[in-house]
C-alpha atoms as a PDB file:
ATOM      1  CA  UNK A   1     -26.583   9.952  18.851  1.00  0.00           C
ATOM      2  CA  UNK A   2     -25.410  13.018  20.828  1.00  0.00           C
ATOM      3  CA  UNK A   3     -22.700  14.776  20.032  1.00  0.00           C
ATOM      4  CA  UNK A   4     -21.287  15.290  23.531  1.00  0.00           C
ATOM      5  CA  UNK A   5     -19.736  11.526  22.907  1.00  0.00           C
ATOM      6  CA  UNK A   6     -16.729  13.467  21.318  1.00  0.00           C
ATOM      7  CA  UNK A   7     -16.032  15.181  24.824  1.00  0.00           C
ATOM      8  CA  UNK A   8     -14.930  11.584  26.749  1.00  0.00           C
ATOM      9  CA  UNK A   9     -12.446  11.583  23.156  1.00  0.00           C
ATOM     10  CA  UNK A  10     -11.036  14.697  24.196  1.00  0.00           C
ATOM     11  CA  UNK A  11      -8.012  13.085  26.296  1.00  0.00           C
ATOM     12  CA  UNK A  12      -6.919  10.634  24.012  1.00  0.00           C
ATOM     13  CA  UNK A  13      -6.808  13.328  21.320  1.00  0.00           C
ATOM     14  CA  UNK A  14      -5.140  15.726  23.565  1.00  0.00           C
ATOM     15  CA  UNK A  15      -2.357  12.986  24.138  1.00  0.00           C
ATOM     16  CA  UNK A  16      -1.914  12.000  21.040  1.00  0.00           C
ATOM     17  CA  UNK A  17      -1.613  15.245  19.608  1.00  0.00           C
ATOM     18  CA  UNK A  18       1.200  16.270  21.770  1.00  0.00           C
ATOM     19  CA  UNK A  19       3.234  12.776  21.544  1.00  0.00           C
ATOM     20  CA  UNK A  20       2.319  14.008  17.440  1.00  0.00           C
ATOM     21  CA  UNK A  21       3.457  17.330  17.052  1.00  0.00           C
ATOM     22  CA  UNK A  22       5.692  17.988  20.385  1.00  0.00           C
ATOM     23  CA  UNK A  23       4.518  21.344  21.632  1.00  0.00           C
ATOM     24  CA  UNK A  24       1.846  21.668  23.567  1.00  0.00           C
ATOM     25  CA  UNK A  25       0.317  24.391  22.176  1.00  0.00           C
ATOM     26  CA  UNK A  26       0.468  23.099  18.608  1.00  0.00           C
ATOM     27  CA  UNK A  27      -1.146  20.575  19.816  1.00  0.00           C
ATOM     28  CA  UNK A  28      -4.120  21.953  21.671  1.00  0.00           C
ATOM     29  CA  UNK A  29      -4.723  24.244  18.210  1.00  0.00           C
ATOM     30  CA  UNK A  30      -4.465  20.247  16.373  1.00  0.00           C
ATOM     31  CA  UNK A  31      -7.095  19.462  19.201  1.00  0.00           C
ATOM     32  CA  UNK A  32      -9.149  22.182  18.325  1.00  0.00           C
ATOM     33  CA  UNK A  33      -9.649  22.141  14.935  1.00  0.00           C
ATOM     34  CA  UNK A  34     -10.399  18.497  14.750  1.00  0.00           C
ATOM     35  CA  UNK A  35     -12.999  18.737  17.551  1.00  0.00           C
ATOM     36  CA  UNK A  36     -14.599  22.273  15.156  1.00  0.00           C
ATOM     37  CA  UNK A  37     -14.057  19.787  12.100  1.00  0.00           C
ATOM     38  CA  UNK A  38     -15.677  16.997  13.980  1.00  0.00           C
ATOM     39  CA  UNK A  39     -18.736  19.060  15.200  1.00  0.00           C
ATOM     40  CA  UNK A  40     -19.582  20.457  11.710  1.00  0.00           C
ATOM     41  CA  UNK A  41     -19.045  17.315  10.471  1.00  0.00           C
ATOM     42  CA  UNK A  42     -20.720  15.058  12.778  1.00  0.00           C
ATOM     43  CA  UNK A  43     -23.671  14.168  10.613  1.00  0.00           C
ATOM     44  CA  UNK A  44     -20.811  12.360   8.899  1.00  0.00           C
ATOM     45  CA  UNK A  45     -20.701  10.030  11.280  1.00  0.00           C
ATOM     46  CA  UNK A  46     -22.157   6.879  11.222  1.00  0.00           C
ATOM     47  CA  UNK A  47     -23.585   5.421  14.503  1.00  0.00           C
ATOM     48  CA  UNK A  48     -22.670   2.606  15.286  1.00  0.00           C
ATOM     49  CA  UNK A  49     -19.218   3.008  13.926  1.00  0.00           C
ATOM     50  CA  UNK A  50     -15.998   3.592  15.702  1.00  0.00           C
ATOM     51  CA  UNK A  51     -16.209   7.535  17.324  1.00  0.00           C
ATOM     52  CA  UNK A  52     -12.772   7.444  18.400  1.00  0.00           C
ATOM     53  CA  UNK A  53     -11.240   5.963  14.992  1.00  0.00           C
ATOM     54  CA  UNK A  54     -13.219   8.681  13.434  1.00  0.00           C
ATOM     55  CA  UNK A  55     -11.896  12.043  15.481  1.00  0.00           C
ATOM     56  CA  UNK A  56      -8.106  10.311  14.923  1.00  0.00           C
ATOM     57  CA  UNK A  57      -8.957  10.109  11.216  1.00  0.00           C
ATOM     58  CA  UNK A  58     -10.224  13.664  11.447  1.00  0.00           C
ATOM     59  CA  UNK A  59      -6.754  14.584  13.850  1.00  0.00           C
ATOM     60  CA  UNK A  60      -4.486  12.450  11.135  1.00  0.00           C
ATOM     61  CA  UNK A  61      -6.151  14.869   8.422  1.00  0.00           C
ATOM     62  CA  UNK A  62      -5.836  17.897   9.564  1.00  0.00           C
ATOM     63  CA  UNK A  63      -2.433  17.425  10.865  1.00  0.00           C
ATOM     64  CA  UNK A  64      -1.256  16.016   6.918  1.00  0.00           C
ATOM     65  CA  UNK A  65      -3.046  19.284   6.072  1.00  0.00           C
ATOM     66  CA  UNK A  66      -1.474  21.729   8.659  1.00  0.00           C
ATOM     67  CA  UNK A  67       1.980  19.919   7.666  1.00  0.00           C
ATOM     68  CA  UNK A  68       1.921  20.263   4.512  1.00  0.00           C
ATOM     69  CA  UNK A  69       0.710  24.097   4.488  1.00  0.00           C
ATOM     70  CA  UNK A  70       4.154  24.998   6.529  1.00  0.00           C
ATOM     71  CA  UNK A  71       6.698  22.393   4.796  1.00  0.00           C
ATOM     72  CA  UNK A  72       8.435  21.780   7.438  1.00  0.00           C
ATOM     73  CA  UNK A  73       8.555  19.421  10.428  1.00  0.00           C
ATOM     74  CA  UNK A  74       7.632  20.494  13.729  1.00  0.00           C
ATOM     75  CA  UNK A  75       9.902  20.331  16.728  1.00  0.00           C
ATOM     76  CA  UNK A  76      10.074  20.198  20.558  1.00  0.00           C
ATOM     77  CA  UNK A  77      12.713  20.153  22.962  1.00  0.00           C
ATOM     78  CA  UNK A  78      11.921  16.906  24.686  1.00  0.00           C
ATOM     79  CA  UNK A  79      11.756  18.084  28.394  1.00  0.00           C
ATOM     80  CA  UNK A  80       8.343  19.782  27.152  1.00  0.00           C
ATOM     81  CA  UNK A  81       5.837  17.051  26.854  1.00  0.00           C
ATOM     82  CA  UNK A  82       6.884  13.256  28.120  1.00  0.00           C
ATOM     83  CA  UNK A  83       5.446  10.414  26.022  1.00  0.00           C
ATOM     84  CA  UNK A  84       5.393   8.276  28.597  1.00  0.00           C
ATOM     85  CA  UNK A  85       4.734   8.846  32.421  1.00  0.00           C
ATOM     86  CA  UNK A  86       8.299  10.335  34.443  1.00  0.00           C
ATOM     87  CA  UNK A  87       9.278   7.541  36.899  1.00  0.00           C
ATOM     88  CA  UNK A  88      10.807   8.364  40.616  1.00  0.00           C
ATOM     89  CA  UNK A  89      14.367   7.766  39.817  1.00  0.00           C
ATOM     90  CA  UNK A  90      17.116   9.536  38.125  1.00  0.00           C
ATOM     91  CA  UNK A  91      18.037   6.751  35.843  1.00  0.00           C
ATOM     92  CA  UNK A  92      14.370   5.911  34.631  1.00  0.00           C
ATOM     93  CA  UNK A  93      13.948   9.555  33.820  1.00  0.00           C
ATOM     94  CA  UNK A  94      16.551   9.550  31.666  1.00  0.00           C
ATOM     95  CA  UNK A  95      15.768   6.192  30.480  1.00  0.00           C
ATOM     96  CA  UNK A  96      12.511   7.544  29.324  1.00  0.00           C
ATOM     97  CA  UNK A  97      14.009  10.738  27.910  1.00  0.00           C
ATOM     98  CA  UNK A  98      15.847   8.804  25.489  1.00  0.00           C
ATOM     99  CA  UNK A  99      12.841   6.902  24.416  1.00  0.00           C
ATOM    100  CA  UNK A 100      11.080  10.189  23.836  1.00  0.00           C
ATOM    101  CA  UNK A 101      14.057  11.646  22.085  1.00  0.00           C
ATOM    102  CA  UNK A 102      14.243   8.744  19.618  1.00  0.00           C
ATOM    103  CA  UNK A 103      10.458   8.614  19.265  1.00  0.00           C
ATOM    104  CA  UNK A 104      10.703  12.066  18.278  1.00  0.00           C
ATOM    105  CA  UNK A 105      13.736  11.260  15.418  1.00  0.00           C
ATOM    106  CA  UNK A 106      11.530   8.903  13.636  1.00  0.00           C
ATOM    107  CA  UNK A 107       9.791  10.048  10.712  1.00  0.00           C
ATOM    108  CA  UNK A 108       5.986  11.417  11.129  1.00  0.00           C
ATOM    109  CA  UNK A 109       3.900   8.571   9.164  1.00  0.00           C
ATOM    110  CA  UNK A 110       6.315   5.645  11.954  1.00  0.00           C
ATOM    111  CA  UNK A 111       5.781   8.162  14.420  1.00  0.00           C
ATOM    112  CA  UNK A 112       1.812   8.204  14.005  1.00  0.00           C
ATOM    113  CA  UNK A 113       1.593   4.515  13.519  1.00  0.00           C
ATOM    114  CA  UNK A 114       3.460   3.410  16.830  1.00  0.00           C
ATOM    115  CA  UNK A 115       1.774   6.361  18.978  1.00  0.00           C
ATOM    116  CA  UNK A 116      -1.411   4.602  17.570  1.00  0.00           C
ATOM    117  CA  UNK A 117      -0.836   1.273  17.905  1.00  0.00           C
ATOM    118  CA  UNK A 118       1.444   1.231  20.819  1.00  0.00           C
ATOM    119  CA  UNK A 119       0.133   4.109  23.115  1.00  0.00           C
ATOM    120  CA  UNK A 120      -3.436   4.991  21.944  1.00  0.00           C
ATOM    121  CA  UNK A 121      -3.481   0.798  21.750  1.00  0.00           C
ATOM    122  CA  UNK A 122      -5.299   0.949  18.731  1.00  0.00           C
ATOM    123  CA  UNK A 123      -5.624  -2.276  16.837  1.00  0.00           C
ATOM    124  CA  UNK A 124      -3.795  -2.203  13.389  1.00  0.00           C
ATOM    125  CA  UNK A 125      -7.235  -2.434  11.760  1.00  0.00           C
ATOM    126  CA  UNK A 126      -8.052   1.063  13.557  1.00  0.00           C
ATOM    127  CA  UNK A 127      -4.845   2.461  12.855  1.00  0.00           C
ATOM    128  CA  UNK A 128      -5.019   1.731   9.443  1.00  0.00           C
ATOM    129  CA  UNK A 129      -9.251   3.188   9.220  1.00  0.00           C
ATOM    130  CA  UNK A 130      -7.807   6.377  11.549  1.00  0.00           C
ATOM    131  CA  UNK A 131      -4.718   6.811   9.303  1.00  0.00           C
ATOM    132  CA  UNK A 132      -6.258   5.950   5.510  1.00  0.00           C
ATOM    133  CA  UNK A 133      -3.864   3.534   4.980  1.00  0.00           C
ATOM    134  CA  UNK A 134      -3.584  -0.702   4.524  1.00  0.00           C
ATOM    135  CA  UNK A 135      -2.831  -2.701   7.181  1.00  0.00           C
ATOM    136  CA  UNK A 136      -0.023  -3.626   5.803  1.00  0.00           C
ATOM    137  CA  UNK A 137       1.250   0.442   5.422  1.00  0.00           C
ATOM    138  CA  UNK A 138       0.508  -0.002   9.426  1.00  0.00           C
ATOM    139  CA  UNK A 139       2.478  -3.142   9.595  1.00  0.00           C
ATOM    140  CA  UNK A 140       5.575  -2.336   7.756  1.00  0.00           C
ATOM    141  CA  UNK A 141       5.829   1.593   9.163  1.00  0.00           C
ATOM    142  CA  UNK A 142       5.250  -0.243  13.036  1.00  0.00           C
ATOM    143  CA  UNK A 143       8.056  -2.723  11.991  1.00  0.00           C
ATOM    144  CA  UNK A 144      10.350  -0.110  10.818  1.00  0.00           C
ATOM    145  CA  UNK A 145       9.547   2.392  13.862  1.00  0.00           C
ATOM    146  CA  UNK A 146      10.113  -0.179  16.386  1.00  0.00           C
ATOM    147  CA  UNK A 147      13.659  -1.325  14.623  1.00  0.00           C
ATOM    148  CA  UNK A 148      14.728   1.925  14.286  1.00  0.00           C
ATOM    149  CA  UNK A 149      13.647   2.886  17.900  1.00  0.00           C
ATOM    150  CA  UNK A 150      15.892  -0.215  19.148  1.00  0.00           C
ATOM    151  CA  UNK A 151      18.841   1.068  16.820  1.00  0.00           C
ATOM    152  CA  UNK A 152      18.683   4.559  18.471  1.00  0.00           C
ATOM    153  CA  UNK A 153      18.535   3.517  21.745  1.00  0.00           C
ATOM    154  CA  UNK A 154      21.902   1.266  20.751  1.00  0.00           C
ATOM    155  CA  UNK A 155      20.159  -2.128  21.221  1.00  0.00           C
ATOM    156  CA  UNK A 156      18.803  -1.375  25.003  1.00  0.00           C
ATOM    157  CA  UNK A 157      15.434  -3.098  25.799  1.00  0.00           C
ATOM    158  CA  UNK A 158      12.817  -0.642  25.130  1.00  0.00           C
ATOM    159  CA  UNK A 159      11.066   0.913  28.378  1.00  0.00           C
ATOM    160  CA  UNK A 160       7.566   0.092  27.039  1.00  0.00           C
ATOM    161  CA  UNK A 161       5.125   2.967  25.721  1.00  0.00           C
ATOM    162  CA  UNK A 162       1.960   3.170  28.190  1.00  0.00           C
ATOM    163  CA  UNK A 163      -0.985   5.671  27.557  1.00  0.00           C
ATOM    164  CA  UNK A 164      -0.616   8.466  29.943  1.00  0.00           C
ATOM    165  CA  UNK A 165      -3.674   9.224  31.615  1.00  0.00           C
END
């Protein structure tokens, strides 16, 4: 197996990492240590497993790690880094910014698990291998993410979260 299979990753981590952390260039520092984790690590790896659930377990890991080194939780004005692609008019825009705003109010382990599951559309089994937790931690943190998401946006249908190419 080669390890230039991690560069097609790269995007997915990139996005992830800045729906994660909010600020871009936390996040391309998150990006970069999990790709210099992932490359002395890659005999690690076992082919014919998951790649991509692998470099978000890696991400997830070093992120818990860089988190819990500065004890405090990382924030972003929300006009920095969309979730979600900016539609043409006014009112979807700000539509979207609340979505992002309220994404961003949730705590970090709902906030992983629906970026995950609802923009990386990773199945709840991969979520749970990428994050080190049961299906069930997946299950209950989506639940609570998506019902507090609907509380913050006072009820409103949610626009829904795409990837962002």
């Amino acid at each position: 197996m080669d390890k230039r299979l991690i560069i097609e990753h790269i995007p997915r981590l990139r996005r992830y990492a800045r729906a994660l952390v909010g600020d871009r260039y936390i996040a391309d520092d998150l990006v970069q240590d999990t790709l210099e984790r992932a490359w002395n690590k890659f005999y690690l790896w076992r082919p014919g497993s998951d790649l991509r659930a692998w470099l978000f377990t890696i991400m997830h890991n070093v992120f818990v790690n860089q988190a819990r080194r500065r004890r405090y939780e990382i924030e972003q004005p929300v006009e920095e880094v969309p979730v979600v692609p900016v539609r043409a008019t006014q009112t979807e825009q700000l539509e979207l910014q609340d979505v992002d705003r309220a994404l961003r109010s949730l705590p970090a382990e709902q906030r992983e698990v629906i970026l995950l599951v609802a923009v990386e559309q990773m199945s709840y089994d991969e979520a749970s291998r990428a994050l080190d937790i049961p299906i069930g931690t997946v299950m209950s943190r989506l639940s609570r993410a998506r019902e507090r998401m609907r509380q913050l946006l006072g009820g409103q249908t949610m626009v829904p979260l795409k990837a962002v190419k």
